[in-house]
Protein backbone atom coordinates (compact mmCIF):
# COMPACT_ATOMS: atom_id res chain seq x y z
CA UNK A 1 -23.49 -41.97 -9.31
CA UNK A 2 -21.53 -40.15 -6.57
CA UNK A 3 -19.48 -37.75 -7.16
CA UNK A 4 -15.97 -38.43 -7.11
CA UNK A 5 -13.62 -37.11 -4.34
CA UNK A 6 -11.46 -34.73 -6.01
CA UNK A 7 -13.14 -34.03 -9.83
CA UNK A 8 -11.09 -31.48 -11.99
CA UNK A 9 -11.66 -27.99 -12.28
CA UNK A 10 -13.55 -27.15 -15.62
CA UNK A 11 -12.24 -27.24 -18.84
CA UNK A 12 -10.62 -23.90 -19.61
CA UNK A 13 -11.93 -21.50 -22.51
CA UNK A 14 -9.99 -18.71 -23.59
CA UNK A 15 -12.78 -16.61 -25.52
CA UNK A 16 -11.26 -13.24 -27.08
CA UNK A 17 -12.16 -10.76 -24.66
CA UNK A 18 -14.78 -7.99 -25.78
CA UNK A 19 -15.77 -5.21 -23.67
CA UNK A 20 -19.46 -5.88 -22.84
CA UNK A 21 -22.41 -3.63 -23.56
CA UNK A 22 -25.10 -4.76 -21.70
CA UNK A 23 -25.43 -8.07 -22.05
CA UNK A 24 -22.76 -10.47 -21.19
CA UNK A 25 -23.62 -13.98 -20.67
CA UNK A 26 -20.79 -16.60 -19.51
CA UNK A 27 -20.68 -18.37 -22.90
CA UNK A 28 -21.47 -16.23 -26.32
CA UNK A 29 -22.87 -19.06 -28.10
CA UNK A 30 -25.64 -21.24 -27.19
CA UNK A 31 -26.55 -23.91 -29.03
CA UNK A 32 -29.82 -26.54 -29.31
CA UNK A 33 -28.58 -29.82 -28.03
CA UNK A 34 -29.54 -32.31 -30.81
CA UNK A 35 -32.39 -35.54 -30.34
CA UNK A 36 -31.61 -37.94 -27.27
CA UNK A 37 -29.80 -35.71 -25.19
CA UNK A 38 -33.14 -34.39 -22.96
CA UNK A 39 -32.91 -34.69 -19.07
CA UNK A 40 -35.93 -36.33 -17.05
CA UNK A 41 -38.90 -33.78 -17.19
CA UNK A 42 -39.90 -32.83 -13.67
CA UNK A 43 -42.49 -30.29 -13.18
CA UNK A 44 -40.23 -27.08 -11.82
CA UNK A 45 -43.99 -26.46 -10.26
CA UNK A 46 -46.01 -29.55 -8.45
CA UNK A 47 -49.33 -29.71 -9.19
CA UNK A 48 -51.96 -26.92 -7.22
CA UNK A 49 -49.15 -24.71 -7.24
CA UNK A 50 -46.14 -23.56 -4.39
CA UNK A 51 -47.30 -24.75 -0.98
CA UNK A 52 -47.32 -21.30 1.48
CA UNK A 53 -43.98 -22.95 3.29
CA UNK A 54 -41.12 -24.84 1.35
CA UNK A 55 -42.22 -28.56 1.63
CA UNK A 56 -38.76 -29.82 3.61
CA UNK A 57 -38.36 -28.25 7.55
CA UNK A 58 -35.39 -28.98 9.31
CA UNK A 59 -36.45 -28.41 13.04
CA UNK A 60 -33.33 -29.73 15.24
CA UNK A 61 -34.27 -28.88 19.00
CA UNK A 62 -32.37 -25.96 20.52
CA UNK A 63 -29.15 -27.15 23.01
CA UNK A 64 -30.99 -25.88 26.78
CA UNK A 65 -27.34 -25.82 27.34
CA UNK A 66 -26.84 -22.69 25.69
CA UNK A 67 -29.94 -20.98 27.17
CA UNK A 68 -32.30 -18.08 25.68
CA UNK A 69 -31.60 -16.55 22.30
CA UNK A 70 -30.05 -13.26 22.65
CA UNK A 71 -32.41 -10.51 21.83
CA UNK A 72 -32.35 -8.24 18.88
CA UNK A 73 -30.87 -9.06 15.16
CA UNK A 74 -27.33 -10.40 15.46
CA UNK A 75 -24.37 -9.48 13.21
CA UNK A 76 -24.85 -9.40 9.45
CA UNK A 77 -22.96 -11.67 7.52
CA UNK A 78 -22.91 -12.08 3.25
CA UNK A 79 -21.51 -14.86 1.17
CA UNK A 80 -20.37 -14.57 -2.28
CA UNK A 81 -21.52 -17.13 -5.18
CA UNK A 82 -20.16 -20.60 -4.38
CA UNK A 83 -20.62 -22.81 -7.57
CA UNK A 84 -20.93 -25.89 -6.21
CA UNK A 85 -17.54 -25.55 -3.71
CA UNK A 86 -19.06 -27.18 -0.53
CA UNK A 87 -15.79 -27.72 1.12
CA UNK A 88 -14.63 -24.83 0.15
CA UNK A 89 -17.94 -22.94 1.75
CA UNK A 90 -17.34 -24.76 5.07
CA UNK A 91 -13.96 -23.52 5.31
CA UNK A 92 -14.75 -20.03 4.67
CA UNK A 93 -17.87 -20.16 7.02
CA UNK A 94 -15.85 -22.03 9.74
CA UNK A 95 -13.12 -19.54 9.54
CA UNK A 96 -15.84 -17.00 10.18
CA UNK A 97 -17.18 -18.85 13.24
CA UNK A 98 -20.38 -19.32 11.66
CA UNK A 99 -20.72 -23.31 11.84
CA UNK A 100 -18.63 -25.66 13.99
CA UNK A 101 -16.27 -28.62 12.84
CA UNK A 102 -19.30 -30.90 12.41
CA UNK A 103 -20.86 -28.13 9.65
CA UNK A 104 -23.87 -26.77 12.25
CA UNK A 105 -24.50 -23.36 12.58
CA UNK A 106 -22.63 -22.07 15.63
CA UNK A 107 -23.31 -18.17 15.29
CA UNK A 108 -26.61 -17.56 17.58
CA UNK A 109 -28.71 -14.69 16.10
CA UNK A 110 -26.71 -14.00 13.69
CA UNK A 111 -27.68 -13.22 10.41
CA UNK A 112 -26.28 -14.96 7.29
CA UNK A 113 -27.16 -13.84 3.24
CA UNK A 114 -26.38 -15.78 0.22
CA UNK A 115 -26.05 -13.53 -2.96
CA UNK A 116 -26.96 -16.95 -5.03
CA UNK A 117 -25.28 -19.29 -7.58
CA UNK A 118 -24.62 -22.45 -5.48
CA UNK A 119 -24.38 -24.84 -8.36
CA UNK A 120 -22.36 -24.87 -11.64
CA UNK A 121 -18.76 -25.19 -12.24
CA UNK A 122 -18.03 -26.69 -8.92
CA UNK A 123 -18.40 -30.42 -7.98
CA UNK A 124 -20.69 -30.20 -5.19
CA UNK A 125 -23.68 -28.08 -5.91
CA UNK A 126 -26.30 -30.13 -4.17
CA UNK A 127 -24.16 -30.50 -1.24
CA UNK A 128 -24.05 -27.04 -1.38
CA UNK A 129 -27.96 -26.52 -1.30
CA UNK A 130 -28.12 -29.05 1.39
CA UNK A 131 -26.41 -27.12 3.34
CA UNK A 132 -27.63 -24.01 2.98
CA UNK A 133 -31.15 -25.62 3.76
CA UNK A 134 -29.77 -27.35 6.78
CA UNK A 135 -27.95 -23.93 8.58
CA UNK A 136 -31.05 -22.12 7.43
CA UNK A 137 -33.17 -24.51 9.35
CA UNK A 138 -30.66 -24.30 12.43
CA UNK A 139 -30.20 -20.77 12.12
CA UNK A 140 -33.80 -20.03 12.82
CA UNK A 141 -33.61 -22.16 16.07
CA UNK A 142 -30.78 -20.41 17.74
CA UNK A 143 -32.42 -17.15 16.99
CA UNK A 144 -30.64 -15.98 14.28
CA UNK A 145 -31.16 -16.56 10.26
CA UNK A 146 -29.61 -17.91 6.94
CA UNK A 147 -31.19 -16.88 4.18
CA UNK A 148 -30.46 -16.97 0.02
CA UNK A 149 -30.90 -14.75 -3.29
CA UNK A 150 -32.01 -16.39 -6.39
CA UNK A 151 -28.90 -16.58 -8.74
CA UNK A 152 -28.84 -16.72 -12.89
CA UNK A 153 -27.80 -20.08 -12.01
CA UNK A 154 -30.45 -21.19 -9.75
CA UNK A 155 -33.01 -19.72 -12.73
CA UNK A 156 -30.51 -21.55 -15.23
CA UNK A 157 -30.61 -25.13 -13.20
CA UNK A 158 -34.26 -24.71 -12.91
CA UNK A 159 -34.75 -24.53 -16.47
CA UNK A 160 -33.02 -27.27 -17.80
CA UNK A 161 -34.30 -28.90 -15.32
CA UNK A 162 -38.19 -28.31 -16.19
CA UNK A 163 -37.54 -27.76 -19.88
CA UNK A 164 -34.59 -29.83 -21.07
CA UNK A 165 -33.58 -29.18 -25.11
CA UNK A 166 -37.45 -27.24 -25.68
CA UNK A 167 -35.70 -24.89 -28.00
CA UNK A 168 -36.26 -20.98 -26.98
CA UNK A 169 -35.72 -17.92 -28.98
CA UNK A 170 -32.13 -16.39 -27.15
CA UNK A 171 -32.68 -13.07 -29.07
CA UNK A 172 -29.27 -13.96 -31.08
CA UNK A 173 -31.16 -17.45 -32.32
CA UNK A 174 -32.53 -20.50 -30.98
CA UNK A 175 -30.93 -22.32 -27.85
CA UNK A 176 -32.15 -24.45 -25.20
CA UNK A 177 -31.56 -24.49 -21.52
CA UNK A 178 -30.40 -27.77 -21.17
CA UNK A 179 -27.64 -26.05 -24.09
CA UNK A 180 -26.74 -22.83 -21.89
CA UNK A 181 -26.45 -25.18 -18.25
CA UNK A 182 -23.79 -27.31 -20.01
CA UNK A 183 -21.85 -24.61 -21.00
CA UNK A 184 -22.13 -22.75 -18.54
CA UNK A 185 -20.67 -25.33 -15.81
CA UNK A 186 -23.62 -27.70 -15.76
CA UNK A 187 -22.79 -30.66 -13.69
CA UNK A 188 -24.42 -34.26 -14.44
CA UNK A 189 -23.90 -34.87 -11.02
CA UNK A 190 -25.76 -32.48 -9.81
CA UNK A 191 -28.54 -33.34 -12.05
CA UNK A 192 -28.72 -36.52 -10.95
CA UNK A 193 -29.34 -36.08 -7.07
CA UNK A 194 -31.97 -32.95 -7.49
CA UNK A 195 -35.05 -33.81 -5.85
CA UNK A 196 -38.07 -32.09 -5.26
CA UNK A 197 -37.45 -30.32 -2.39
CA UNK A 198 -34.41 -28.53 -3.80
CA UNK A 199 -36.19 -27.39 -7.17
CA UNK A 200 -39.02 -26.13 -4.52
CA UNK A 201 -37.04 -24.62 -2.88
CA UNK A 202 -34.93 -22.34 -5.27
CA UNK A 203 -38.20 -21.57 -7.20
CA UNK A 204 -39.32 -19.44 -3.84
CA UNK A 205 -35.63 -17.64 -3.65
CA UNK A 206 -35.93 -13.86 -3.65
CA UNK A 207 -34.17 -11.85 -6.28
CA UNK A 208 -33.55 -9.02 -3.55
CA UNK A 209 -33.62 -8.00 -0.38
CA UNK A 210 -32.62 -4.86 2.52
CA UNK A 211 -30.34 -5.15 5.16
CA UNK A 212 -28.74 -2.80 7.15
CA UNK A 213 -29.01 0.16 4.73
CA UNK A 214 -27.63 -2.78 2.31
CA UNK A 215 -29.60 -3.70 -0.71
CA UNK A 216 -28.58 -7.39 -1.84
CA UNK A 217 -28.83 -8.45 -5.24
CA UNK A 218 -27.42 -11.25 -7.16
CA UNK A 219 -26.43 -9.95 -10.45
CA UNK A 220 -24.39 -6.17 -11.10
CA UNK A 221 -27.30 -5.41 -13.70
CA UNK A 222 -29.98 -3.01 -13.31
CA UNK A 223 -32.70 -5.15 -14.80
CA UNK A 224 -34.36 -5.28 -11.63
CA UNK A 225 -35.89 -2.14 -12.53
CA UNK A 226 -37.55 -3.92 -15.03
CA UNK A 227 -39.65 -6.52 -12.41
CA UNK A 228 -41.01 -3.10 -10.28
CA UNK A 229 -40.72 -0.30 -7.95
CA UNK A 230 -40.55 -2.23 -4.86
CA UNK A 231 -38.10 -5.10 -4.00
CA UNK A 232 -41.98 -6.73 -2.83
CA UNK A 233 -43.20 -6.39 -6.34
CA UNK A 234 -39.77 -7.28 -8.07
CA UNK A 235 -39.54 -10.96 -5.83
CA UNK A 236 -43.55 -11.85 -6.15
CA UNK A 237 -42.95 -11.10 -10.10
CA UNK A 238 -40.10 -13.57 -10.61
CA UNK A 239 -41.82 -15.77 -8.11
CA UNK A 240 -44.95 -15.95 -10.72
CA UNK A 241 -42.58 -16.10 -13.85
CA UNK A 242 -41.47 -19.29 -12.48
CA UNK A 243 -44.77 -20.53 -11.44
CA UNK A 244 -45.94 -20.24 -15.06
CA UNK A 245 -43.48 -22.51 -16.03
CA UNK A 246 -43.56 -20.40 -19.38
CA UNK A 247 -40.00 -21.71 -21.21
CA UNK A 248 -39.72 -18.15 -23.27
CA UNK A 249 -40.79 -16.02 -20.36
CA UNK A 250 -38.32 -18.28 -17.75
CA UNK A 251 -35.38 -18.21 -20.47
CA UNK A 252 -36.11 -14.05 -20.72
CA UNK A 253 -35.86 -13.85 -16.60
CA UNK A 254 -32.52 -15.70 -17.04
CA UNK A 255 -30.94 -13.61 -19.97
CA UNK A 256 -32.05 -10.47 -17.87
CA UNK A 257 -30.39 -11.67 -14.56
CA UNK A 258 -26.98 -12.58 -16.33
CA UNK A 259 -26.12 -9.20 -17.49
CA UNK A 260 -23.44 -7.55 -15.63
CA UNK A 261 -20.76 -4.62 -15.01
CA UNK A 262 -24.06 -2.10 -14.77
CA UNK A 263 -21.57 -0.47 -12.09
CA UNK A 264 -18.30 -0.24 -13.40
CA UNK A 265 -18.35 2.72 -15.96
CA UNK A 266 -16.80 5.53 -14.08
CA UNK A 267 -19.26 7.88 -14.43
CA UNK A 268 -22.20 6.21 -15.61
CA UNK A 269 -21.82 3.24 -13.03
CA UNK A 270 -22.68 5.50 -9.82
CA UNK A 271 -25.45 6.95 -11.50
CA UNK A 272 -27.13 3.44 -12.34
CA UNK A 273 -26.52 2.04 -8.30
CA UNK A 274 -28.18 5.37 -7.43
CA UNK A 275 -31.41 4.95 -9.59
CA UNK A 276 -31.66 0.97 -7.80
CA UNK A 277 -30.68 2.52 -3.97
CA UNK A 278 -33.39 5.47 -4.74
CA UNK A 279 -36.14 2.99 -6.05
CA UNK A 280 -35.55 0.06 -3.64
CA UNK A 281 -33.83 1.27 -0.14
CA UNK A 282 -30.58 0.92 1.11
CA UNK A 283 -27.26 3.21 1.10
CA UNK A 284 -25.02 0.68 -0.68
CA UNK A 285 -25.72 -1.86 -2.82
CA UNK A 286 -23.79 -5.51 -2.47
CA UNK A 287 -23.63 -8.56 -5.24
CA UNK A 288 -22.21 -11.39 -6.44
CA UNK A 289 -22.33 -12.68 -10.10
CA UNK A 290 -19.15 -11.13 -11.80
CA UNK A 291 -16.26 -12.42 -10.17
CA UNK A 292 -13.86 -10.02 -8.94
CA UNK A 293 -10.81 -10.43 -11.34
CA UNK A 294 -13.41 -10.29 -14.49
CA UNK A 295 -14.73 -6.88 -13.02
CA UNK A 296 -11.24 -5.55 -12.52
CA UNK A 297 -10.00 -6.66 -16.31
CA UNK A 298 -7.60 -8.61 -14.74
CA UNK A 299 -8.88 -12.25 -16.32
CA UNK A 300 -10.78 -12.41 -19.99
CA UNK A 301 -13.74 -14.40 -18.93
CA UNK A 302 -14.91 -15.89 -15.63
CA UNK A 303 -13.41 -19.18 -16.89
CA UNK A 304 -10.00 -17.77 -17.46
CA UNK A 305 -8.17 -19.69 -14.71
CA UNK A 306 -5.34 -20.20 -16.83
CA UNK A 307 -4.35 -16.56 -16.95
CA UNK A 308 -2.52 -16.93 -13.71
CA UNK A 309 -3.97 -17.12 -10.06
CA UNK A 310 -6.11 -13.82 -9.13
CA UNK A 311 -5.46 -11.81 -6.22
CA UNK A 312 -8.23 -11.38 -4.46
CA UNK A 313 -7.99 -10.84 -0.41
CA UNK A 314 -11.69 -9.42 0.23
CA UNK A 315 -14.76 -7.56 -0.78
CA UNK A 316 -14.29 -5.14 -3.66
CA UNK A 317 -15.76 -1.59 -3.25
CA UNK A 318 -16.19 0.46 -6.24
CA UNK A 319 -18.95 3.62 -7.78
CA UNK A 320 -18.00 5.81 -5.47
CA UNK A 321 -18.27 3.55 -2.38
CA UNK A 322 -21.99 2.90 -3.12
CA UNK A 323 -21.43 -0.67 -4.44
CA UNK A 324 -19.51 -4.21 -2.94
CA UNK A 325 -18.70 -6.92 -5.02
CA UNK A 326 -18.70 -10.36 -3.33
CA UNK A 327 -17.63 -12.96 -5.78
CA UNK A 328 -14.02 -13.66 -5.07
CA UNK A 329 -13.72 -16.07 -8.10
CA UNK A 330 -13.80 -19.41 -6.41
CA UNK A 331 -14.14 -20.94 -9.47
CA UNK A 332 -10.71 -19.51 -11.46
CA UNK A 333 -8.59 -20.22 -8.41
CA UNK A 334 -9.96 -17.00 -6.52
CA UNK A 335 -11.42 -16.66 -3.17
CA UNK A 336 -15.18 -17.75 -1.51
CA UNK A 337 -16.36 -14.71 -0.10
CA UNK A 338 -17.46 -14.36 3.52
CA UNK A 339 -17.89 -11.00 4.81
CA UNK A 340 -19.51 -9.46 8.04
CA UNK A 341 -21.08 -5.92 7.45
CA UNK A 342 -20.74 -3.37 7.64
CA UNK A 343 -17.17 -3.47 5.71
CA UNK A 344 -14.71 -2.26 8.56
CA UNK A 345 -12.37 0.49 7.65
C-alpha cells in the first residue's frame, strides 16, 4: 500500500515533562502488544552471516563530461536525523548544492555524514534509505562520499523487524519491540516496503566515526564508552550484537543508544564530551538524536509540536564549544539539518 501524498503529522502527546536522569526514552511506557498483532519474521541476519560488502551496489558510470575527480577529500558536510522526511531531505540537500533537481548527487568529492534516524515519525522512511543508498553509491563515483551512523531508530526498526511482540525485559518491565517502534513513530508503511537490502544494510551502520577533528555520534549519551576504547572496537561490537540476533542483548543496545542530554549539565556536561573526545579522537564532538528545542527546554517532549513552532535557524553549539547538536526538530515543525564543517564564525 503506497503511501499517501500528504499523511498527517503524528498524533500529539503532551507527557508531563520530567527532567531526565540518564535515561530518557521517547515514550515512558512500553507495553507488550497482545496475540495477532506480530509483523512478518525476517531474519535481521541471512543465513552464513553479513556478506564482506552490503548485497545492493549502485554503480552509475561517471559523466566524461565532467572529467577527473578532483584530488584530495572535498568539503565536509553533516545531516541531522530525518525521520522519514524525504522531501524535506531533498530540499535541505538541494539548497546545499549537494544533489541536483533530479535528486543525484551533484557535489564531486565532497563528503556527506548522516548522524542516523531516517525512519519513524515521518511518512517516507524508506524513501529516505533509498536515497541515502543511491547518493552514497553516486557519491563514491564522482570521488567524493555519503556515508551514515546507526541511529536508536535504525536499532529500533531492526528489532521489530526481526523480533516482532517476543517480549524483552525493558529494566522497568516487560515490552516488546514491535511495542516501543509504534510508539515511538513506527510507520506501517514503512514496514511494508523493507526489503532485504535495507535491513542489510542498516545492520552494517557504524555507531561512530572521525572527521576533521569531529567525532560523529548519533545519540548525546556517553554509553559509547560502554562498547570500547576505540571507535574500531565500539562499531565491530554493535556490529556483532546485531549479528547475534540476541532479542535481550539487541533491546539492551537500543535502551543504551536512546539516552540523551549527557552534555547539557553545565558543569558536568563538558566534562563527559571530554572523557568521549580523549578516548576516541576528535576536538568537538557533533550529534543528532535530541532535537534542538527538547535540549534547550523550550518543548516538553520531542513530540510536543503543539507547544508552538520552534525556532531553530542552525546547528546548536553548547559544553563549552566542544559539542554541536544537529537535530533541528523536523519532526515538531523544526528544521532538517544540513551543515558544512567546520561551523563558520
Amino acid at each position: 500500500m503506497a503511501p499517501a501524498s500528504q499523511p498527517p503529522r503524528p498524533e500529539h502527546r503532551e507527557p508531563e515533562y520530567v527532567e531526565p536522569a540518564e535515561y530518557t526514552p521517547t515514550e515512558r511506557s512500553l507495553p507488550l502488544m497482545g496475540p495477532g498483532h506480530t509483523l512478518p519474521d525476517t531474519p535481521l541476519v541471512p543465513p552464513g552471516g553479513l556478506p564482506d560488502r552490503p548485497t545492493v551496489t549502485l554503480t552509475p558510470v561517471p559523466d566524461p563530461a565532467r572529467g577527473a575527480a578532483p584530488e584530495g577529500p572535498g568539503p565536509l558536510y553533516v545531516v541531522g536525523d530525518v525521520h522519514g522526511y524525504h522531501d524535506e531531505l531533498r530540499e535541505a540537500l538541494a539548497a546545499e548544492g549537494l544533489i541536483d533537481a533530479k535528486g543525484d548527487w551533484a557535489a564531486g568529492n565532497t563528503r556527506l555524514w548522516f548522524l542516523g534516524d531516517f525512519t519513524d515519525r515521518g511518512p517516507d522512511g524508506i524513501g529516505v534509505i533509498d536515497l541515502v543508498m543511491q547518493l552514497s553509491a553516486q557519491a563514491a563515483a564522482a570521488g567524493g562520499y555519503c556515508k551514515a551512523l546507526m541511529g536508536n531508530h535504525e536499532l529500533l526498526l531492526l528489532g521489530a523487524k526481526r523480533f516482532g511482540d517476543t517480549p524483552v525485559n525493558s529494566g522497568a518491565g516487560t515490552a516488546s519491540f514491535q511495542a516501543a517502534w509504534l510508539l515511538n513513530g513506527g510507520q506501517r508503511t514503512d514496514m511494508e516496503r523493507l526489503q532485504d537490502h535495507h535491513l542489510q544494510w542498516m545492520a552494517r551502520l557504524d555507531a561512530m566515526a572521525e572527521e576533521d577533528d569531529h567525532l560523529l555520534v548519533h545519540s548525546d549519551t556517553t554509553a559509547y564508552l560502554e562498547y570500547g576504547d576505540s571507535i574500531e572496537a565500539v562499531n565491530d561490537a554493535v556490529t556483532e550484537a546485531l549479528q547475534r540476533s540476541d532479542a535481550d542483548e539487541c533491546w539492551e543496545l537500543f535502551r543504551k543508544f536512546t539516552k540523551r542530554f549527557a552534555f547539557r549539565d553545565e558543569e558536568a556536561g563538558p566534562q563527559a564530551v571530554r572523557e568521549l573526545l580523549e578516548t576516541y579522537g576528535g576536538r568537538r564532538l557533533v550529534h543528532g538524536h535530541s532535537p534542538i528545542p527538547y535540549l534547550l527546554g523550550e518543548v516538553g517532549s520531542e513530540d510536543g509540536e503543539d507547544d508552538g513552532a520552534p525556532s531553530v535557524d542552525g546547528p546548536h553549539v553548547y559544553a563549552d564549544d566542544l559539542v554541536v547538536a544537529m537535530d533541528g526538530g523536523v519532526t515538531m515543525a523544526g528544521k532538517l539539518l544540513v551543515a558544512q564543517l567546520p561551523l563558520a564564525g
